[in-house]
Each structure stands twice: as structure tokens, then as C-alpha cells.
Protein backbone atom coordinates (compact mmCIF):
# COMPACT_ATOMS: atom_id res chain seq x y z
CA UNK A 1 0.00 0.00 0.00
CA UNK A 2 1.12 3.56 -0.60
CA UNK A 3 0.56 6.80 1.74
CA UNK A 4 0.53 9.85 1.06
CA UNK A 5 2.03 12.27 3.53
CA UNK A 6 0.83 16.31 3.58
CA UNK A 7 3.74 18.79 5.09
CA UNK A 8 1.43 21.66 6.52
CA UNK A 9 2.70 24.64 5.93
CA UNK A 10 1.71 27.91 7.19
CA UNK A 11 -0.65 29.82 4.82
CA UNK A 12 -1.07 26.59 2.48
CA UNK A 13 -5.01 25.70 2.05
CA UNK A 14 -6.44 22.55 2.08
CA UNK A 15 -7.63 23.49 -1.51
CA UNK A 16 -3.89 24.12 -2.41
CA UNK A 17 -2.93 21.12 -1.28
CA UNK A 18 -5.51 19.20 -2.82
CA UNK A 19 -4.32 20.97 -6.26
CA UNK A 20 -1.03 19.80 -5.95
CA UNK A 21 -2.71 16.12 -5.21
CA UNK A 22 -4.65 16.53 -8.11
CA UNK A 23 -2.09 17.46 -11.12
CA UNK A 24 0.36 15.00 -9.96
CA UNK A 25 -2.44 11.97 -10.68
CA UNK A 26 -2.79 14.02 -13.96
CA UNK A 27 0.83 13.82 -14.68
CA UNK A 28 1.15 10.61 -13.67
CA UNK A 29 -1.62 9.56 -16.06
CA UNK A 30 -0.34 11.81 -19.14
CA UNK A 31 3.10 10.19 -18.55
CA UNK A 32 1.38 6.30 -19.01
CA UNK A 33 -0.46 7.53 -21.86
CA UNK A 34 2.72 8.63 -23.95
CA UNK A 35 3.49 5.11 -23.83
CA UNK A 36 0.26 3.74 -25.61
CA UNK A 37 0.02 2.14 -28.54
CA UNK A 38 -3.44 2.13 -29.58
CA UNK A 39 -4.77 -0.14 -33.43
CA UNK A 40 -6.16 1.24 -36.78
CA UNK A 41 -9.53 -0.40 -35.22
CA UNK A 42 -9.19 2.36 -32.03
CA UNK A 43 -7.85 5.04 -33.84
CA UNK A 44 -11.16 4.65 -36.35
CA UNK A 45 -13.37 4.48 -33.22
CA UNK A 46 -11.55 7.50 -31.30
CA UNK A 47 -11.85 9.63 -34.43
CA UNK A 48 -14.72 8.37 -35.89
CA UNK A 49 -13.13 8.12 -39.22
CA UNK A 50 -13.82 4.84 -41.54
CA UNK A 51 -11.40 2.61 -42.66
CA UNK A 52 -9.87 4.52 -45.97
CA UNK A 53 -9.67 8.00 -44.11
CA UNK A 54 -7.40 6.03 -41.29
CA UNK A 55 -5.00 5.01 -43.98
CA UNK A 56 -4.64 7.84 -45.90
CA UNK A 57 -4.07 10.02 -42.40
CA UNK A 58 -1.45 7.03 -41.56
CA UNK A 59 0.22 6.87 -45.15
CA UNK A 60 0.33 10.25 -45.78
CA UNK A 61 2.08 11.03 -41.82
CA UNK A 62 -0.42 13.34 -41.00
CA UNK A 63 -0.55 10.31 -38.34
CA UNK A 64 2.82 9.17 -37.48
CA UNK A 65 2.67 5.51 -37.05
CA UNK A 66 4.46 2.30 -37.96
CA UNK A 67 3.64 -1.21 -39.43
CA UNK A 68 4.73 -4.32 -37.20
CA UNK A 69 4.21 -7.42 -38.66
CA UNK A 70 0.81 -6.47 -41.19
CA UNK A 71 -0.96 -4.35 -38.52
CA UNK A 72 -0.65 -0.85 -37.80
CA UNK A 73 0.78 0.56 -34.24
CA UNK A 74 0.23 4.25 -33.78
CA UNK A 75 1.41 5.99 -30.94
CA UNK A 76 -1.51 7.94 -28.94
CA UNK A 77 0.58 10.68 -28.84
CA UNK A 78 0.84 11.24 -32.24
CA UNK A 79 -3.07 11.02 -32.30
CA UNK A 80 -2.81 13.85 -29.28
CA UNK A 81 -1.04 15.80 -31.74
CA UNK A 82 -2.91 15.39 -34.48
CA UNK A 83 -5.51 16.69 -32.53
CA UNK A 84 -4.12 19.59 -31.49
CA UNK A 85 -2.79 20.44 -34.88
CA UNK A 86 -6.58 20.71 -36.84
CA UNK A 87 -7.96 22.08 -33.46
CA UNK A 88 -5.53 25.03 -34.03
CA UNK A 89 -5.59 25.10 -38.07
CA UNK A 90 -9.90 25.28 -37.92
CA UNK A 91 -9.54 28.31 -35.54
């Protein structure tokens, strides 16, 4: 089991502290998610996109991924970016 130990400082809020709690977890989290590898099957269902639209965002590197074996392995974080790239572009 893990504990988590608080250090009360003078002038430091409960809410502070429970900030600090908050965007570690979130860190944490981001950090595991750099490391998945998600299928053309979730990458259709996350985007909504059919089949053909997958590979021509894959083949053409708007989607950075790679082929192991026949199937296609595509970082999430290159999805992430992806993201963020048309989010910024369409405004």
C-alpha cells in the first residue's frame, strides 16, 4: 500500500494542497499515456473516421505511425497531436 504524507505549511489551504494532489495523478496519467500504442480499429473508433480516411491520415504522416508485422501501431501521442494540430488550423 502507498501513503501519502501532507507537510502543513503555514498559509497553504487545504484546496492548495488538494491541487497539488490533483495534477500529480494528472501527470502521472499523461506520462502512461505517452506510452500507448493504440490499433487502426481504435484510432477509427476515437476519431470516428472509416477505414480509408485512417489510412490515408497514416500513409500520408499526417498520423505518425508504424507497421509491425501487417498491422498498424500508432502511438496515442501522435493522435494527441494530431488533434491539437486541426484544433488550431480550424480556428
Amino acid at each position: 500500500s502507498s501513503y501519502l504524507v501532507f507537510i502543513f505549511i503555514e498559509n497553504i489551504s487545504f484546496y492548495k494542497i488538494y491541487n497539488i494532489v490533483i495534477k500529480l495523478k494528472e501527470g502521472k496519467e499523461m506520462c502512461d499515456n505517452l506510452n500507448r500504442i493504440i490499433t487502426i480499429e481504435e484510432l477509427m473508433k476515437l476519431l470516428n473516421i472509416g477505414k480509408n480516411t485512417a489510412y490515408r491520415l497514416l500513409e500520408s504522416r499526417e498520423i505518425k505511425g508504424f507497421i509491425l508485422g501487417n498491422k498498424w501501431k500508432i502511438p496515442i501521442e501522435s493522435v494527441n497531436s494530431y488533434i491539437i494540430k486541426m484544433t488550431d488550423d480550424t480556428n
